[in-house]
N, C-alpha and C. Protein backbone atom coordinates (compact mmCIF):
# COMPACT_ATOMS: atom_id res chain seq x y z
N UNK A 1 -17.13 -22.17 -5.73
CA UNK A 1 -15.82 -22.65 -6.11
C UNK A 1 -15.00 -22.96 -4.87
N UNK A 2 -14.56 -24.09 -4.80
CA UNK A 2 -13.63 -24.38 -3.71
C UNK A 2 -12.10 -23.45 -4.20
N UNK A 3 -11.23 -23.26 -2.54
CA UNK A 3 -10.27 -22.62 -2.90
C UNK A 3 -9.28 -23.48 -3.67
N UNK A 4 -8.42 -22.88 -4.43
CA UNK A 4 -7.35 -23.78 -5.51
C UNK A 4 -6.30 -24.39 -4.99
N UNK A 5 -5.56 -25.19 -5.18
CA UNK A 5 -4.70 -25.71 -4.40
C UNK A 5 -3.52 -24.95 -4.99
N UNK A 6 -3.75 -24.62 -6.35
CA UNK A 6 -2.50 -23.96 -7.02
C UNK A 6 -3.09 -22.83 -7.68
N UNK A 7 -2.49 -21.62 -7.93
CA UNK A 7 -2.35 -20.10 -9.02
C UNK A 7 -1.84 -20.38 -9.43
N UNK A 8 -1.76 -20.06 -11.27
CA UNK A 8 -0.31 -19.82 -11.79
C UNK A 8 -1.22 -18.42 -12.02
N UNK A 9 0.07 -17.59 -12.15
CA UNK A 9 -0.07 -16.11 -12.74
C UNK A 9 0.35 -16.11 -14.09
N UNK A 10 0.51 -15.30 -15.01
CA UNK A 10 0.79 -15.29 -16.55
C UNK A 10 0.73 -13.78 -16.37
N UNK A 11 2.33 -13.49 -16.53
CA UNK A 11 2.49 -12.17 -16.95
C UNK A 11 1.75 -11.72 -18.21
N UNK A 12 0.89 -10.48 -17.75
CA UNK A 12 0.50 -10.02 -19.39
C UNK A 12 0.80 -8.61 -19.18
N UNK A 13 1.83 -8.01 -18.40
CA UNK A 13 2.56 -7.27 -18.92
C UNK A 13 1.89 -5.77 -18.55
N UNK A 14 0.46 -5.81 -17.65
CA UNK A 14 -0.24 -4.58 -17.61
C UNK A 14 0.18 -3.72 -17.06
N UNK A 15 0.29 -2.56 -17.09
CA UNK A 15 0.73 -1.27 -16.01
C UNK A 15 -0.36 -0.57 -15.89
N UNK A 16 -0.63 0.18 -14.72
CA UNK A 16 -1.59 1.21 -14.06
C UNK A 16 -2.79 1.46 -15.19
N UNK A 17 -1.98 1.95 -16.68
CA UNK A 17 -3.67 2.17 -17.85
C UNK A 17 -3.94 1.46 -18.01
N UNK A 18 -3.77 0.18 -17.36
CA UNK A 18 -4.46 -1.12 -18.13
C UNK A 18 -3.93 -1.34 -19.57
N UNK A 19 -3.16 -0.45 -20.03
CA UNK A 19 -2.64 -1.61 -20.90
C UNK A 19 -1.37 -2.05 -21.08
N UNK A 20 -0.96 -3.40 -21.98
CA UNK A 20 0.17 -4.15 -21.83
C UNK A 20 1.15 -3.85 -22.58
N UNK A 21 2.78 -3.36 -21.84
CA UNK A 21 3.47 -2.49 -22.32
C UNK A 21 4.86 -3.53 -22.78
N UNK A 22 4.62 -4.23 -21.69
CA UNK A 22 6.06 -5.34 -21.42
C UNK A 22 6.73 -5.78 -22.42
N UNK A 23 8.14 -6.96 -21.72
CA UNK A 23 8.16 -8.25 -22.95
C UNK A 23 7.20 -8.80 -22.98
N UNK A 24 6.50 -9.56 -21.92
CA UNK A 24 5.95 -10.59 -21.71
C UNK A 24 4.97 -11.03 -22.81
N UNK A 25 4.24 -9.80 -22.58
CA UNK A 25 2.91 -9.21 -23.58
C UNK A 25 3.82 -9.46 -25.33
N UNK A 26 4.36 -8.82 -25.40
CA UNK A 26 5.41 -8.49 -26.90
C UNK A 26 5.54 -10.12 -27.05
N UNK A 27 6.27 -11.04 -25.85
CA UNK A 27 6.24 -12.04 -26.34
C UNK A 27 5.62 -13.20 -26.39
N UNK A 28 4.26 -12.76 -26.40
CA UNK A 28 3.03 -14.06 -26.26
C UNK A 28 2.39 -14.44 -25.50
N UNK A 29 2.87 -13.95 -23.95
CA UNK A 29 1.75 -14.25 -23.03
C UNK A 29 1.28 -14.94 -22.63
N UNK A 30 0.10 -13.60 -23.20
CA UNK A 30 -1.78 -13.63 -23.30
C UNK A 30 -1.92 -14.84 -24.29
N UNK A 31 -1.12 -15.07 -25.20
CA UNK A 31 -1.29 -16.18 -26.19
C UNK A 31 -1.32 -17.28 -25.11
N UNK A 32 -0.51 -17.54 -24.58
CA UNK A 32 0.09 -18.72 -23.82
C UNK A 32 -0.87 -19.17 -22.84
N UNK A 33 -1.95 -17.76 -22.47
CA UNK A 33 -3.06 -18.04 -21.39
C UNK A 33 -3.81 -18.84 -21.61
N UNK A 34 -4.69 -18.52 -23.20
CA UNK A 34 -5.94 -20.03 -23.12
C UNK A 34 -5.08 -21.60 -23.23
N UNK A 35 -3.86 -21.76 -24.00
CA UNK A 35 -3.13 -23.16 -24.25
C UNK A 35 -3.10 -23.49 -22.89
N UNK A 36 -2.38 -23.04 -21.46
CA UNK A 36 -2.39 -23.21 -20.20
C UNK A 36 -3.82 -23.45 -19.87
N UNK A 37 -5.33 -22.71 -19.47
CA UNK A 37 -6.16 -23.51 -19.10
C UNK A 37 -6.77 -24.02 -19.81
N UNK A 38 -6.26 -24.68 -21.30
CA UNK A 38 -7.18 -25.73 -21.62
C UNK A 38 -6.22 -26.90 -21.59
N UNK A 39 -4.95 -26.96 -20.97
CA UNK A 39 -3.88 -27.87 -20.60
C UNK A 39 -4.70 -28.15 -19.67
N UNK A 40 -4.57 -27.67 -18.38
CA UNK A 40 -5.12 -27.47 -17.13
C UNK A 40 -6.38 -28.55 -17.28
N UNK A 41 -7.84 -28.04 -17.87
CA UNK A 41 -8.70 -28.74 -17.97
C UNK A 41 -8.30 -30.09 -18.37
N UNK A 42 -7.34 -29.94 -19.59
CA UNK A 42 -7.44 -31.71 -20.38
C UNK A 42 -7.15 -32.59 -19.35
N UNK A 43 -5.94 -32.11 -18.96
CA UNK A 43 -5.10 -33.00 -17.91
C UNK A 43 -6.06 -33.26 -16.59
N UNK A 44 -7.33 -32.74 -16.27
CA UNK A 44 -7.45 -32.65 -15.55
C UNK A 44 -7.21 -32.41 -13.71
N UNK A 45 -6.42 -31.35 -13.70
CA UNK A 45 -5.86 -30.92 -12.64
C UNK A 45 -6.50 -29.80 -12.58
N UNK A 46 -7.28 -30.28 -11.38
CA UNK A 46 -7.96 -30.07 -10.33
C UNK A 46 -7.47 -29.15 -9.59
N UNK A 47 -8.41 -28.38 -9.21
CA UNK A 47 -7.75 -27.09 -8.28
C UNK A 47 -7.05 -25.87 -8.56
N UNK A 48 -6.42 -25.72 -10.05
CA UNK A 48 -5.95 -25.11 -10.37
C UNK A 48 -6.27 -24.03 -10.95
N UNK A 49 -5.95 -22.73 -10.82
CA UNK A 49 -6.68 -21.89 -11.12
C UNK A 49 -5.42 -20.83 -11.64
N UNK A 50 -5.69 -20.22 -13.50
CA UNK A 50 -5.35 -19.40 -14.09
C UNK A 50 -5.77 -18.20 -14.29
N UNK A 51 -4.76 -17.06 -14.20
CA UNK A 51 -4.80 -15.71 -13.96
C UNK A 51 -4.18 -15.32 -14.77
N UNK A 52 -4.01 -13.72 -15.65
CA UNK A 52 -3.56 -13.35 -15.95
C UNK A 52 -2.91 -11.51 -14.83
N UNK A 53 -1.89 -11.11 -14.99
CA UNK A 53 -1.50 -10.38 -13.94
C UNK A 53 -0.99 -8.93 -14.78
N UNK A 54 -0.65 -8.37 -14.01
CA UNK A 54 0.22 -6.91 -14.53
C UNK A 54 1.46 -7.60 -14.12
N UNK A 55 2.15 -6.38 -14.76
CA UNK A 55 3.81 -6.47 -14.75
C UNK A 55 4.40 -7.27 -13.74
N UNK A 56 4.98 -8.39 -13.80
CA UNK A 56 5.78 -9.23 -12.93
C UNK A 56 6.92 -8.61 -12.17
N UNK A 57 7.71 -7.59 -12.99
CA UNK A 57 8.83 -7.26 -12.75
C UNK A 57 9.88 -8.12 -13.69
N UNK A 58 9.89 -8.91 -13.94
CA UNK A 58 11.30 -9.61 -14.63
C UNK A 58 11.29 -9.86 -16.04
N UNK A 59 10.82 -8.52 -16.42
CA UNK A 59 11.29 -8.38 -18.12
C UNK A 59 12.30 -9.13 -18.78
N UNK A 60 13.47 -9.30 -18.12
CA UNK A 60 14.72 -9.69 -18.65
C UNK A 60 14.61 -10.37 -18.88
N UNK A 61 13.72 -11.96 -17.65
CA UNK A 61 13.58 -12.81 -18.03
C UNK A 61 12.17 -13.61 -18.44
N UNK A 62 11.16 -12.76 -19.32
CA UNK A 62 9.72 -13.31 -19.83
C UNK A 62 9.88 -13.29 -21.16
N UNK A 63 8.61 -14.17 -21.26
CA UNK A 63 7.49 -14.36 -20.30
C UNK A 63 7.49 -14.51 -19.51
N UNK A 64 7.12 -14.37 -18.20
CA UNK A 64 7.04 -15.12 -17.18
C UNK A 64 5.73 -15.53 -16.21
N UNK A 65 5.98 -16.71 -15.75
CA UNK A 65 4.75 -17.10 -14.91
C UNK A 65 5.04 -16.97 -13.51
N UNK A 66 4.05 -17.43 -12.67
CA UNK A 66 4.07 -17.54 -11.03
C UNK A 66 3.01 -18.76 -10.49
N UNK A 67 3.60 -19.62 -9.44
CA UNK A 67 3.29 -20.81 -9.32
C UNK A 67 3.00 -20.53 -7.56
N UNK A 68 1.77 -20.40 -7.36
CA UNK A 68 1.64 -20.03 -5.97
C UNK A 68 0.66 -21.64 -5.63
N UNK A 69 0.82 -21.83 -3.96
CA UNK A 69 1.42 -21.20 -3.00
C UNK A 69 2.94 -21.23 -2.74
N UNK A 70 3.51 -22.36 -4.19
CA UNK A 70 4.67 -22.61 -4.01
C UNK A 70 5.82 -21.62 -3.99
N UNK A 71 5.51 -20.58 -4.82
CA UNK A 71 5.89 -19.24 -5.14
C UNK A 71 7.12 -19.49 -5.88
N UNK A 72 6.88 -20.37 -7.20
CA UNK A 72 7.33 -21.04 -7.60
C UNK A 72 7.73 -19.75 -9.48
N UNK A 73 8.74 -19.27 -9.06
CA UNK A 73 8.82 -18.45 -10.44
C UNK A 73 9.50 -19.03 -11.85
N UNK A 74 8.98 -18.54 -13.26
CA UNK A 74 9.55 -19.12 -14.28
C UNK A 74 9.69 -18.10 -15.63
N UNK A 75 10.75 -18.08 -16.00
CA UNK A 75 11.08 -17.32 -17.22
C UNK A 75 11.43 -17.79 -18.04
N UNK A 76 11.15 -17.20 -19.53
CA UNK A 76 11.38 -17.79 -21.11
C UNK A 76 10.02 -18.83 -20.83
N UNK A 77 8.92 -18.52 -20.79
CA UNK A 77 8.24 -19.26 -20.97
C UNK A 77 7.15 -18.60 -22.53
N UNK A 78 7.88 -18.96 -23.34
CA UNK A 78 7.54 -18.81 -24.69
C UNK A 78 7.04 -20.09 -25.67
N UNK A 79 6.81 -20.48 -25.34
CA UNK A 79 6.37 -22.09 -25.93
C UNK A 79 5.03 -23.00 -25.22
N UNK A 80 4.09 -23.37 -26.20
CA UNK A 80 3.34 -24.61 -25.66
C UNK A 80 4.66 -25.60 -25.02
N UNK A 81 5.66 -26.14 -25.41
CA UNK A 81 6.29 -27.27 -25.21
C UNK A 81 6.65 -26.53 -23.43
N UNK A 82 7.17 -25.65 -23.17
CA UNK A 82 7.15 -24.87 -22.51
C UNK A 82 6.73 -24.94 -21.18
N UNK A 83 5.15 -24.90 -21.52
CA UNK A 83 4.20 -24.56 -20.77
C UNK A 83 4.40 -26.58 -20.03
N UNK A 84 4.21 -27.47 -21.25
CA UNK A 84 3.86 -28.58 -21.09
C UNK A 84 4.90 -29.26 -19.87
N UNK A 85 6.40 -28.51 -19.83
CA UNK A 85 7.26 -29.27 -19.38
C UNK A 85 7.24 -28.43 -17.73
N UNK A 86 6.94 -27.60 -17.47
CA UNK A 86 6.10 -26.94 -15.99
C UNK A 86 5.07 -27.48 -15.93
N UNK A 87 3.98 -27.83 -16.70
CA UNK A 87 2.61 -28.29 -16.37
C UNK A 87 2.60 -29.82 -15.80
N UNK A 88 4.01 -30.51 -16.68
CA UNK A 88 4.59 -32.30 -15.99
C UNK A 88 5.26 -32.11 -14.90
N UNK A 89 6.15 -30.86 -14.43
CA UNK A 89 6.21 -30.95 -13.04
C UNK A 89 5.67 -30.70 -12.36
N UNK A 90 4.84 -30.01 -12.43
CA UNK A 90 3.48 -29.58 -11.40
C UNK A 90 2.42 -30.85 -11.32
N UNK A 91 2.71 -31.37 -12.48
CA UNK A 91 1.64 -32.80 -11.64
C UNK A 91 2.57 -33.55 -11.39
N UNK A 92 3.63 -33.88 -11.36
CA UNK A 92 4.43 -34.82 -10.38
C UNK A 92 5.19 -34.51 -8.86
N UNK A 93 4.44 -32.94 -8.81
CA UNK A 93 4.79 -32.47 -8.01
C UNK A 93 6.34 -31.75 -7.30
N UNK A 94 7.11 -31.40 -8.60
CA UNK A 94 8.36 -30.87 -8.90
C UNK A 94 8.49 -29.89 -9.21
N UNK A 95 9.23 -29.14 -9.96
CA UNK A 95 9.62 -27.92 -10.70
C UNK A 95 10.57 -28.19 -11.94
N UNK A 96 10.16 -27.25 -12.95
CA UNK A 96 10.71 -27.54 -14.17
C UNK A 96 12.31 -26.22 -13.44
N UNK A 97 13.05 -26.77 -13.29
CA UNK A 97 14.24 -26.62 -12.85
C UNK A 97 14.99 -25.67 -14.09
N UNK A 98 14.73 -25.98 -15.31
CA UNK A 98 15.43 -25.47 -16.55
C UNK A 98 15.19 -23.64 -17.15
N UNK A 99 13.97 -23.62 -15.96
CA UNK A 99 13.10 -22.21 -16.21
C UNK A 99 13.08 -21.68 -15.26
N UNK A 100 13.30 -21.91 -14.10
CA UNK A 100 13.15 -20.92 -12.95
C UNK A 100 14.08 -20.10 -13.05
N UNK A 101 13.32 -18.68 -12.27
CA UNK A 101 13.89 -17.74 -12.13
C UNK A 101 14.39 -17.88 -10.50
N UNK A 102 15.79 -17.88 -10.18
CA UNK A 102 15.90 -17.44 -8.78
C UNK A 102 16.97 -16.28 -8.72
């Protein structure tokens, strides 16, 4: 496997027992994980490589993802439509501005 040009992370909310305690988890996630890499595949974008993670830290505001190397953070990500409108800035090479966490 060549290295990725991009991570996203997908909070799923895990702590130390391995299991998922969070919002993130409570609010879909892990759901949200396969819709993201089979986005990923359709669209074909290349390089990209999906993870699922432990606890993000920003309950308040998850779901949340992580957009590395850009280190690119996003909350309320509860929706395919969601996912779709980060997944169009990431191939135009932007940020969905409406979701970031800063």
């Amino acid at each position: 496997m060549e290295k990725p040009t991009h991570h996203i992370f997908v909070c799923g909310s895990f702590r130390t027992s391995g299991e998922p305690k969070g919002i993130c988890h409570k609010k879909g996630s892990l759901d949200l994980l396969g819709y993201i890499e089979n986005e990923v595949i359709d669209r074909s974008m290349d390089g990209i490589l999906v993870s699922s993670t432990g606890c993000l830290k920003v309950c308040d505001r998850g779901p949340a993802l992580v957009v590395y190397p850009q280190n690119v953070w996003y909350g309320g990500v509860d929706s395919e439509d969601v996912v779709d409108e980060i997944l169009d800035a990431l191939e135009d090479g932007e940020v969905a501005e409406k979701y970031l966490i800063t």
